[in-house]
Protein backbone atom coordinates (compact mmCIF):
# COMPACT_ATOMS: atom_id res chain seq x y z
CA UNK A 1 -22.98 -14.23 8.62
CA UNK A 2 -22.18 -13.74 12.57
CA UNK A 3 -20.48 -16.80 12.21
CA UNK A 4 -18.28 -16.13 9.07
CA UNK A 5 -16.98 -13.13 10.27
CA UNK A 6 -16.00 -14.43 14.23
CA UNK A 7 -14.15 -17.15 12.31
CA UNK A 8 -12.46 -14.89 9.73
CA UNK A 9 -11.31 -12.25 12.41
CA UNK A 10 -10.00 -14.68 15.13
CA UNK A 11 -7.82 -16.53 12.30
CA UNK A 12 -6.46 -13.25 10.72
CA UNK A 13 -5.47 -12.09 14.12
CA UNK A 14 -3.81 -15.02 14.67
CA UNK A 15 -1.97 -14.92 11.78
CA UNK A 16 -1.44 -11.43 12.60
CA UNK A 17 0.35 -11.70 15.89
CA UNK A 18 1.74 -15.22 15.29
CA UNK A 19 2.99 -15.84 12.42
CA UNK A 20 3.58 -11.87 10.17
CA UNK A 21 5.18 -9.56 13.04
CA UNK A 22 7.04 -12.52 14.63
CA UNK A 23 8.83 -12.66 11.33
CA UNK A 24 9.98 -9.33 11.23
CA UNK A 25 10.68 -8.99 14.50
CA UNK A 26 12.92 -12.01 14.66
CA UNK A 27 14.34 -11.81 11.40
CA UNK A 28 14.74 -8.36 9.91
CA UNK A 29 16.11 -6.07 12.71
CA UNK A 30 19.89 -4.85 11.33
CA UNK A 31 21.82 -5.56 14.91
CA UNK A 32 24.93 -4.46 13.25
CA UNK A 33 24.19 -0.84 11.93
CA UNK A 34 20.42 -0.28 13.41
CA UNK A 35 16.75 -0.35 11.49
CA UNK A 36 15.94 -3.16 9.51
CA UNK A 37 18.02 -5.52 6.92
CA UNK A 38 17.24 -4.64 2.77
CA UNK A 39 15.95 -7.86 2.06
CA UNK A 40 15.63 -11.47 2.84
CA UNK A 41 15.49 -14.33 -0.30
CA UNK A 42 12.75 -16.14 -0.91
CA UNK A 43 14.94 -19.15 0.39
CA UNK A 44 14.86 -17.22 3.37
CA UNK A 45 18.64 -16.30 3.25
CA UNK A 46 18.95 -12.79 5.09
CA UNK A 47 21.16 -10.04 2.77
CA UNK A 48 23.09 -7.54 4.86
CA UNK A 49 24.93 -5.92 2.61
CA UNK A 50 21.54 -5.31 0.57
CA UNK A 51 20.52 -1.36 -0.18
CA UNK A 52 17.61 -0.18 2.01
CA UNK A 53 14.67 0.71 0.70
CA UNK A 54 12.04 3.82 1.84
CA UNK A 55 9.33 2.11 1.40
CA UNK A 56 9.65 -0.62 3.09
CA UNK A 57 11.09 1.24 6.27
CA UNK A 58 7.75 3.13 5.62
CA UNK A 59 5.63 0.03 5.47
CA UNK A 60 7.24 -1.12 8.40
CA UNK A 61 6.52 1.70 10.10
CA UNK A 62 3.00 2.18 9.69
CA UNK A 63 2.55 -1.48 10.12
CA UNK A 64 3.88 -1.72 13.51
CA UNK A 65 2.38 1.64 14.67
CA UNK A 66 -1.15 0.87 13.45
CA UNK A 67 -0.23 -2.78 15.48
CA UNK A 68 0.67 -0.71 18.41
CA UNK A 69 -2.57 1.21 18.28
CA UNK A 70 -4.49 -1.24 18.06
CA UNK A 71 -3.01 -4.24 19.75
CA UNK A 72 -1.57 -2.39 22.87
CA UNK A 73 1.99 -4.44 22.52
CA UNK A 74 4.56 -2.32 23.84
CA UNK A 75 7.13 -5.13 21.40
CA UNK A 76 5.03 -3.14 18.74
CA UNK A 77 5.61 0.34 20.11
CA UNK A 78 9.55 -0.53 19.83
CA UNK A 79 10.01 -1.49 16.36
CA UNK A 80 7.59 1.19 15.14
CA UNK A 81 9.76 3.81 16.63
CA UNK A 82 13.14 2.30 15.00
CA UNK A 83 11.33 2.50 11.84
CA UNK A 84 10.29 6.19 12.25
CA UNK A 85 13.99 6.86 13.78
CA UNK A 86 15.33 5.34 10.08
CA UNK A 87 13.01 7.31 7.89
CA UNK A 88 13.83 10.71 9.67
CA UNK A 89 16.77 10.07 10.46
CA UNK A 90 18.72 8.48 7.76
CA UNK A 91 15.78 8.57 4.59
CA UNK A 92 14.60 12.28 5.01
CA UNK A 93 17.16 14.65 2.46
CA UNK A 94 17.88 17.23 5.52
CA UNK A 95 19.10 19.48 2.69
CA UNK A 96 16.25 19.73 0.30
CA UNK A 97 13.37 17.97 1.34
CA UNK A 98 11.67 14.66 0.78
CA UNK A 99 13.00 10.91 1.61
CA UNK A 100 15.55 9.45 -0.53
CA UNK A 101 15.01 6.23 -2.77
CA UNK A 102 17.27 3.83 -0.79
CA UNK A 103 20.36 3.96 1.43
CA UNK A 104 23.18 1.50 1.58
CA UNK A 105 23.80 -1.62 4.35
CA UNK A 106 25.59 1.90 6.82
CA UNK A 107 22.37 4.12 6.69
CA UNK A 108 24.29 6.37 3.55
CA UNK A 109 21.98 7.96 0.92
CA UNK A 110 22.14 5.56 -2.41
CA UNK A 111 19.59 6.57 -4.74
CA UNK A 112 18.94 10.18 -4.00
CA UNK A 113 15.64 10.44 -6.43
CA UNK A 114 12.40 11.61 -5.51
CA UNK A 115 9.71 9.21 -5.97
CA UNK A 116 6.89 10.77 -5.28
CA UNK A 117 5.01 7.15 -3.78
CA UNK A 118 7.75 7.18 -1.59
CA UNK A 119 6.66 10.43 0.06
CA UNK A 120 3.52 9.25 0.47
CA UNK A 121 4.31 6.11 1.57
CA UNK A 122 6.92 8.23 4.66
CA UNK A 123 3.87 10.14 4.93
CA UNK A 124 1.54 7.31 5.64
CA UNK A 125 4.08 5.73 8.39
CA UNK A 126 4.23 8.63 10.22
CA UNK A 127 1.23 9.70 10.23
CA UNK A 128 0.47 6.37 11.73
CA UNK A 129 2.73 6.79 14.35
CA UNK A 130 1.12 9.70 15.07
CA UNK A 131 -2.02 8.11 15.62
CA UNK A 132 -0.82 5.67 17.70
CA UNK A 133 1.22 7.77 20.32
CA UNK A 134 0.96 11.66 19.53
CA UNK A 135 4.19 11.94 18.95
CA UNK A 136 4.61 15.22 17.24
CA UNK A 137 7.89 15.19 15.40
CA UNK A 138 6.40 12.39 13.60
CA UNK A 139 3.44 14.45 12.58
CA UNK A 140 5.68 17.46 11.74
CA UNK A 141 7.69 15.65 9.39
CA UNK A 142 4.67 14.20 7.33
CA UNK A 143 3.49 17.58 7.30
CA UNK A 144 6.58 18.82 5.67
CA UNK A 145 6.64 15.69 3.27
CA UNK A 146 2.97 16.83 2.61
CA UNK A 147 4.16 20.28 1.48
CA UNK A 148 7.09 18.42 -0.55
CA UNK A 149 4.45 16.92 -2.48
CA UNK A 150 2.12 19.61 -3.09
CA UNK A 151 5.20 22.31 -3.73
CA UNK A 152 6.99 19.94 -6.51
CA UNK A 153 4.79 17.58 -7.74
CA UNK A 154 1.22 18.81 -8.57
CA UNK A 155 0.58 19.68 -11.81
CA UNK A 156 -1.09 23.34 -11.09
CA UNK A 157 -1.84 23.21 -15.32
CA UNK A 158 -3.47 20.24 -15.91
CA UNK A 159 -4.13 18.49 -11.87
CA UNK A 160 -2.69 15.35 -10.74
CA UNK A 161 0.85 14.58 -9.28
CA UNK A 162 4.00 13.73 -11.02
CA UNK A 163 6.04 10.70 -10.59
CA UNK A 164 9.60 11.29 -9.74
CA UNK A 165 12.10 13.77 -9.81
CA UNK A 166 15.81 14.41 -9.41
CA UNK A 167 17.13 14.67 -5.67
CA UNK A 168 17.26 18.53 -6.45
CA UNK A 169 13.69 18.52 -7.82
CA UNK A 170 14.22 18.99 -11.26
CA UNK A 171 13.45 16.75 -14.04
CA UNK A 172 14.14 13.16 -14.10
CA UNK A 173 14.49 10.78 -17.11
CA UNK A 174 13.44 7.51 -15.88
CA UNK A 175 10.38 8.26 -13.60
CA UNK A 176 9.36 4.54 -13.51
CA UNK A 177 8.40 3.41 -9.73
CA UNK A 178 9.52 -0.44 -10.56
CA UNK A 179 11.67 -2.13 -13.83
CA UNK A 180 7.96 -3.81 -14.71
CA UNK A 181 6.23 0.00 -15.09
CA UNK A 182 5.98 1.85 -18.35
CA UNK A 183 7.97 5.22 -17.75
CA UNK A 184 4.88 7.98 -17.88
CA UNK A 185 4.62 11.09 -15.82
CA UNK A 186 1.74 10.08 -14.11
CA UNK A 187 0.59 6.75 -12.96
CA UNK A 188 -2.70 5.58 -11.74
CA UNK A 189 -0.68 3.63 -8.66
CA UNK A 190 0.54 6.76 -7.28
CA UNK A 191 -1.85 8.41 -7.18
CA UNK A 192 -3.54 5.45 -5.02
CA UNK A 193 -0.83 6.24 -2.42
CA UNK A 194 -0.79 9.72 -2.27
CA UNK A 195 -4.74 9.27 -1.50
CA UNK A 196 -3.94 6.33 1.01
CA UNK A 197 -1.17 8.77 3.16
CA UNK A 198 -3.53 11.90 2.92
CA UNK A 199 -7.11 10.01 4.40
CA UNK A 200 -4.46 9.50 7.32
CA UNK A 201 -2.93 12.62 7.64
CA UNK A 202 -6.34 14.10 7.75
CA UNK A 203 -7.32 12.05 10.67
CA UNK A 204 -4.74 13.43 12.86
CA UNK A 205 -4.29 16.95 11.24
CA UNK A 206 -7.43 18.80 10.16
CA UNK A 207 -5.97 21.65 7.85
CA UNK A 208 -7.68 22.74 5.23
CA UNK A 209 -5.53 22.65 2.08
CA UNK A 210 -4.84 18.84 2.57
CA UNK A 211 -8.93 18.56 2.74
CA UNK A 212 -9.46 19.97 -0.80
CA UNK A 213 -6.62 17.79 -1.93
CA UNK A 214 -7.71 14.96 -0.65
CA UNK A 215 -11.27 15.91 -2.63
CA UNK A 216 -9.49 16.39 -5.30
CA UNK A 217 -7.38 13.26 -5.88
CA UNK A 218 -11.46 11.39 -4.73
CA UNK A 219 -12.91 12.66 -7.94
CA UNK A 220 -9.36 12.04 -10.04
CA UNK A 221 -10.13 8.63 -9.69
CA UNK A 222 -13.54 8.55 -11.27
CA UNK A 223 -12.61 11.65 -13.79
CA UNK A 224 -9.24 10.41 -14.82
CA UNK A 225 -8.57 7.09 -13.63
CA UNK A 226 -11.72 5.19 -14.40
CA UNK A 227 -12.54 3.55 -17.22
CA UNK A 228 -16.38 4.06 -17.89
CA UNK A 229 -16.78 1.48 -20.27
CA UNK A 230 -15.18 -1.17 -18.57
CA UNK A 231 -15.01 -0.02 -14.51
CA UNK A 232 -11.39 -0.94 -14.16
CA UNK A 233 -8.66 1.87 -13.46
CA UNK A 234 -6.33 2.81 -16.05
CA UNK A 235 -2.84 2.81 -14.98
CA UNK A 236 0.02 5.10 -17.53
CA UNK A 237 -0.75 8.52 -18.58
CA UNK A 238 1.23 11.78 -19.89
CA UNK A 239 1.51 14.85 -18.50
CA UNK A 240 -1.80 15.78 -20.30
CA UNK A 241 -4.38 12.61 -19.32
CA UNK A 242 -3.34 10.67 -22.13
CA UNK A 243 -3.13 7.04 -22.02
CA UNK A 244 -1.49 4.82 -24.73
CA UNK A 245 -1.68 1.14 -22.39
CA UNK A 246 -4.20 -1.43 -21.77
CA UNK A 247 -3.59 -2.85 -18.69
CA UNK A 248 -6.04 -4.60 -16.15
CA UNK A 249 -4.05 -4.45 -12.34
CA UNK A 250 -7.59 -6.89 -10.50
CA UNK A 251 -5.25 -6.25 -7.19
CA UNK A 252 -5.46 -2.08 -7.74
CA UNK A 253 -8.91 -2.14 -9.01
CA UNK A 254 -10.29 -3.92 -5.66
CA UNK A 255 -7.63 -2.23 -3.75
CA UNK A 256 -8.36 1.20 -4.72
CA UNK A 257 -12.23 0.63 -4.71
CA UNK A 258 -11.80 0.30 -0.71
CA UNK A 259 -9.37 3.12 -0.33
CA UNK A 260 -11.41 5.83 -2.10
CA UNK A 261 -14.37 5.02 -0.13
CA UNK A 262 -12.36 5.24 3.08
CA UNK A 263 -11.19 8.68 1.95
CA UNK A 264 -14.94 9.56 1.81
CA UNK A 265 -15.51 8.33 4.60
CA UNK A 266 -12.96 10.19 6.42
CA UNK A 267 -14.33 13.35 4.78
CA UNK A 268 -17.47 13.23 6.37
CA UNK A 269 -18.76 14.42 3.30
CA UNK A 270 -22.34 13.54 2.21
CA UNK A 271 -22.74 14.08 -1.50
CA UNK A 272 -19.19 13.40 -2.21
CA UNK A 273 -20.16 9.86 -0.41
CA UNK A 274 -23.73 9.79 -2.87
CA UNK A 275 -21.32 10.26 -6.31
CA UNK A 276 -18.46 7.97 -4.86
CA UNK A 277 -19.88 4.79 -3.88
CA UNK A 278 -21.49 3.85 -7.04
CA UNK A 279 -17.84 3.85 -8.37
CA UNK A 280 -16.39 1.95 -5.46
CA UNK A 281 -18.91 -1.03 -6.24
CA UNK A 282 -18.17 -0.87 -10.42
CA UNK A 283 -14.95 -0.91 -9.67
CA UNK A 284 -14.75 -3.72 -7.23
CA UNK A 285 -17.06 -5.28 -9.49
CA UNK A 286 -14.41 -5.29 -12.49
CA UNK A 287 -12.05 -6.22 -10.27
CA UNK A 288 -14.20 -9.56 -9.75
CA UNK A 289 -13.07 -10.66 -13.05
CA UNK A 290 -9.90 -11.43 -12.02
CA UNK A 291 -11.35 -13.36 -9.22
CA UNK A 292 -11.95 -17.31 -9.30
CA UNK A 293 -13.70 -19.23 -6.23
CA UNK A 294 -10.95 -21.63 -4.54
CA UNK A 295 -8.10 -20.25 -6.35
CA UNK A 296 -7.85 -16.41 -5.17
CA UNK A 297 -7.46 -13.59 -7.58
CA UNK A 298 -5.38 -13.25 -10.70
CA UNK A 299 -2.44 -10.34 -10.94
CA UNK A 300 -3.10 -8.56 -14.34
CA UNK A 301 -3.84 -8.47 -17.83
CA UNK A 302 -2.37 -6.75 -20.55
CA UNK A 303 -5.21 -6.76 -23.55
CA UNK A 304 -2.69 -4.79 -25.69
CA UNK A 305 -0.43 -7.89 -25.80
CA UNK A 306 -3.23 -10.63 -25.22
CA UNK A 307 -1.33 -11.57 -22.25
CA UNK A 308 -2.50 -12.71 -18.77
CA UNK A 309 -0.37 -13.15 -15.62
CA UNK A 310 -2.60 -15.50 -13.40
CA UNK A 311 0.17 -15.90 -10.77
CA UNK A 312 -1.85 -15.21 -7.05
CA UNK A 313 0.62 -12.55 -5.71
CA UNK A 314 -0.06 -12.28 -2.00
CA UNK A 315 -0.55 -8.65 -1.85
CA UNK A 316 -3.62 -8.98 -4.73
CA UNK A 317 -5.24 -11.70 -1.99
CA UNK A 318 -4.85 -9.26 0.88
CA UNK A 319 -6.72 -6.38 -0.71
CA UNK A 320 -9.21 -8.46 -2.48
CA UNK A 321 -9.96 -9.52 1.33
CA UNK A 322 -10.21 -5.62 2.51
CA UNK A 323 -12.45 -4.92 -0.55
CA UNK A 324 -14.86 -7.32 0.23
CA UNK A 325 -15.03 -6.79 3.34
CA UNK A 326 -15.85 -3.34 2.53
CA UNK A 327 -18.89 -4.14 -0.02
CA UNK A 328 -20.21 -6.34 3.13
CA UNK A 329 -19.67 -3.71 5.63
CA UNK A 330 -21.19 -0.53 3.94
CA UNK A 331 -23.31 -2.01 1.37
CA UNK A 332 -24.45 -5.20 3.24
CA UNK A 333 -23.05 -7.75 0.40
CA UNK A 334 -23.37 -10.92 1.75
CA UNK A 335 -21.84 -12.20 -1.71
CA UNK A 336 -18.96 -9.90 -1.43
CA UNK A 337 -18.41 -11.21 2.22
CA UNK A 338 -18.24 -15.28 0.86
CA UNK A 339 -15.62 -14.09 -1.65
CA UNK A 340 -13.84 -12.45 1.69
CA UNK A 341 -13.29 -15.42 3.43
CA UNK A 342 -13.05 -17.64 0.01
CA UNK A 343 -9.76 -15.30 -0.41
CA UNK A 344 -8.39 -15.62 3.12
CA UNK A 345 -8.92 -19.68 2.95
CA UNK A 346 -7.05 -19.67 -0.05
CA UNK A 347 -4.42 -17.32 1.96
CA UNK A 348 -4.52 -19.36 4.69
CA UNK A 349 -4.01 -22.95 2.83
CA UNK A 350 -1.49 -21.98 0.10
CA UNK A 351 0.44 -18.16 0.99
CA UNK A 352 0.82 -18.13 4.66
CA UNK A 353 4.32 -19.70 5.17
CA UNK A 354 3.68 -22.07 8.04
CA UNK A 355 7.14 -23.25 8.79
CA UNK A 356 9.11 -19.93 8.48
CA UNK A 357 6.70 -17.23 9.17
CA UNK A 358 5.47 -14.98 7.25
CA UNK A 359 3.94 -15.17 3.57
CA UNK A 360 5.13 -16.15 0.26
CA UNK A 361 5.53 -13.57 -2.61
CA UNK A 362 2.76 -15.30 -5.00
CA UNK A 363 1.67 -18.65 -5.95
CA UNK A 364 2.56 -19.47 -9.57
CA UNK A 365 -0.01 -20.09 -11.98
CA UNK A 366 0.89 -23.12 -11.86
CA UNK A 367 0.08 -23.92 -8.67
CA UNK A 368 3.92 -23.92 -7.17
CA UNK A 369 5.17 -21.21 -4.86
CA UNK A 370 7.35 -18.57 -6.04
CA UNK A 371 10.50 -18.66 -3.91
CA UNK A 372 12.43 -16.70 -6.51
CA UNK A 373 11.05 -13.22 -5.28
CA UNK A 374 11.82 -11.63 -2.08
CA UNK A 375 10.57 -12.83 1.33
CA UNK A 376 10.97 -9.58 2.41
CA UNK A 377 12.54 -6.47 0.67
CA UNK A 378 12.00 -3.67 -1.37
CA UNK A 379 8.82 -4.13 -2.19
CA UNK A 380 8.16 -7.16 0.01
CA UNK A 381 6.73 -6.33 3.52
CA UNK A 382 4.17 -6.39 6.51
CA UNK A 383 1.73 -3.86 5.16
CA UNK A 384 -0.61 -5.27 2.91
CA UNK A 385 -1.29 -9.11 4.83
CA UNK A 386 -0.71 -6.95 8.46
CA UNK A 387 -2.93 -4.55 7.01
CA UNK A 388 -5.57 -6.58 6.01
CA UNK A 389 -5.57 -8.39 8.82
CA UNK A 390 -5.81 -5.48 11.16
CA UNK A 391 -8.66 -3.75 8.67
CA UNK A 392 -10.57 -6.99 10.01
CA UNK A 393 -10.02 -7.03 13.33
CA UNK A 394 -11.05 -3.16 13.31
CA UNK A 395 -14.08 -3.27 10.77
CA UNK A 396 -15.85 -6.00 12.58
CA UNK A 397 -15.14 -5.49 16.48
């Protein structure tokens, strides 16, 4: 296996440093008003007059400070701290707490909601930054996102987080992340990235309250979140744990499978480790189902409406990459590593962008490549292909 894994980390690397952060280096820095542009088309037609979005600032900023870290590239060190300048200084709500939504093309809040992933996702950046430098204002405002989250949106009644809120705090009507999401209080996905932000935060700030939270949200997922029957996660839920939807997300299942064991792992915590990792294999398991040898893995399917989306969306390849990778490291799956590298070849040969830079939003199930989504915007960004790659390089050095 010496030989699959060399292979697999010297191409991802190279992908990595040649052909992701190029792109947003040359392509997405705003020269005009500072930080990064909203969005670039899938025709690769730059926008900037489009709205900015948190999370992809955030994205950008972990991405490039985890690069930093790890990659020693002062070029890395620069855009990481434009990013974190943008999120504190034009996304954090100076007046009540928490990052806004978006802000227009001149750095002006937009939409002033709280979404609670978006925290978390602010939180995760600078945290990162953190991590790479020291720098403590970066640290100091995650820690005061941190308490933004626990002070508004935990549900001291009944556990778990709620979704969004009003720029105030109060209650919001629509609390759907995305168009595409059913509009519940509480939602499997984020949940995934409040967990994802707080293993970080505890690796650069040791305080006790965010320890117990972070045990907490671990044993959410298996209480709340998992299926038992079936091993995948369930997504939409009410206020009380009730869930009306039957929907399979193959990218979250084998993307959260990795992340809870990381938070585990970070815990140092033996018998929370015993009860977890029998979960993080079922659930990566599921997630196999979605999986097909040559062709990558499937986006969702909804079993309420007998509907499957098999469109390869290049975020779902990424994490099925990092999840097994994970079943080979810890749990010495040698099958699990094959369908690692199977994912990354069909990456490699049909997402990766060879001409332009960068990756493609998904492959259609029909085998053409979606150009109609965003190169790069809202949701569209270095953090799950940089990530993955870097999760390589560092797993297996």
């Amino acid at each position: 296996m010496n030989n699959e894994i060399s292979l697999l980390k010297e191409e991802v690397k190279s992908n990595l440093v040649n052909n992701i952060l190029p792109y947003w280096i040359n392509n997405m820095a705003d020269v005009k008003n500072g930080g990064f542009l909203g969005s670039i088309s899938g025709m690769e037609v730059p926008d900037a007059n489009s709205p900015k979005g948190a999370i992809l600032n955030a994205r950008i900023l972990w991405t490039f400070s985890a690069a930093y870290r790890i990659l020693k590239d002062p070029v890395y060190l620069e855009y990481a701290t434009n990013a974190k300048d943008e999120i504190i200084g034009k996304f954090y709500d100076k007046e009540f707490g928490g990052v806004f939504w978006s802000i227009d093309k001149d750095g002006k809040p937009l939409d002033t909601k709280k979404q609670i992933y978006a925290l978390g996702f602010a939180i995760y950046g600078l945290s990162e930054y953190n991590r790479a430098t020291g720098d403590q204002e970066s640290l100091d405002y995650a820690i005061k996102l941190f308490h933004d989250i626990e002070n508004h949106s935990f549900d001291k009644a009944a556990n778990g987080y709620f979704e969004a809120f009003t720029r105030e705090w109060n209650e919001i009507e629509d609390m759907r992340l995305s168009a595409k999401d059913i509009n519940e209080k509480k939602t499997m996905n984020t949940h995934l990235h409040i967990l994802e932000p707080y293993t970080n935060l505890y690796r650069v700030w040791k305080d006790e309250k965010l320890k117990n939270q972070l045990i907490n949200l671990t044993n959410l997922f298996i209480d709340k979140f998992l299926n038992h029957e079936t091993g995948h996660l369930q997504l939409f839920f009410d206020e009380n744990w009730k869930s009306n939807h039957n929907i399979i997300s193959y990218g979250h299942d084998i993307e959260a499978s990795w992340l809870i064991h990381e938070a585990a792992l970070e815990l140092k915590d033996e018998n929370l480790l015993i009860e977890i990792e029998p979960y993080v294999m079922r659930i990566a398991d599921a997630a196999t189902e979605g999986y097909f040898p040559a062709a990558g893995m499937i986006y969702e399917t909804d079993i309420d409406e007998s509907k499957i989306d098999a469109d390869r969306h290049w975020w779902v390849q990424a994490e099925a990459i990092v999840g097994y990778a994970n079943l080979y490291q810890h749990f010495d799956d040698k099958k699990s590593l094959l369908k690692a590298v199977d994912c990354w070849e069909f990456a490699k040969k049909y997402l990766v962008d060879n001409a332009n830079g960068e990756w493609f939003w998904s492959i259609k199930a029909d085998g053409t490549v979606n150009r109609t989504d965003d190169k790069a915007g809202f949701w569209k960004c270095p953090y799950h292909n940089g990530r993955m790659c870097m999760e390589i390089i560092e797993r297996f050095n």
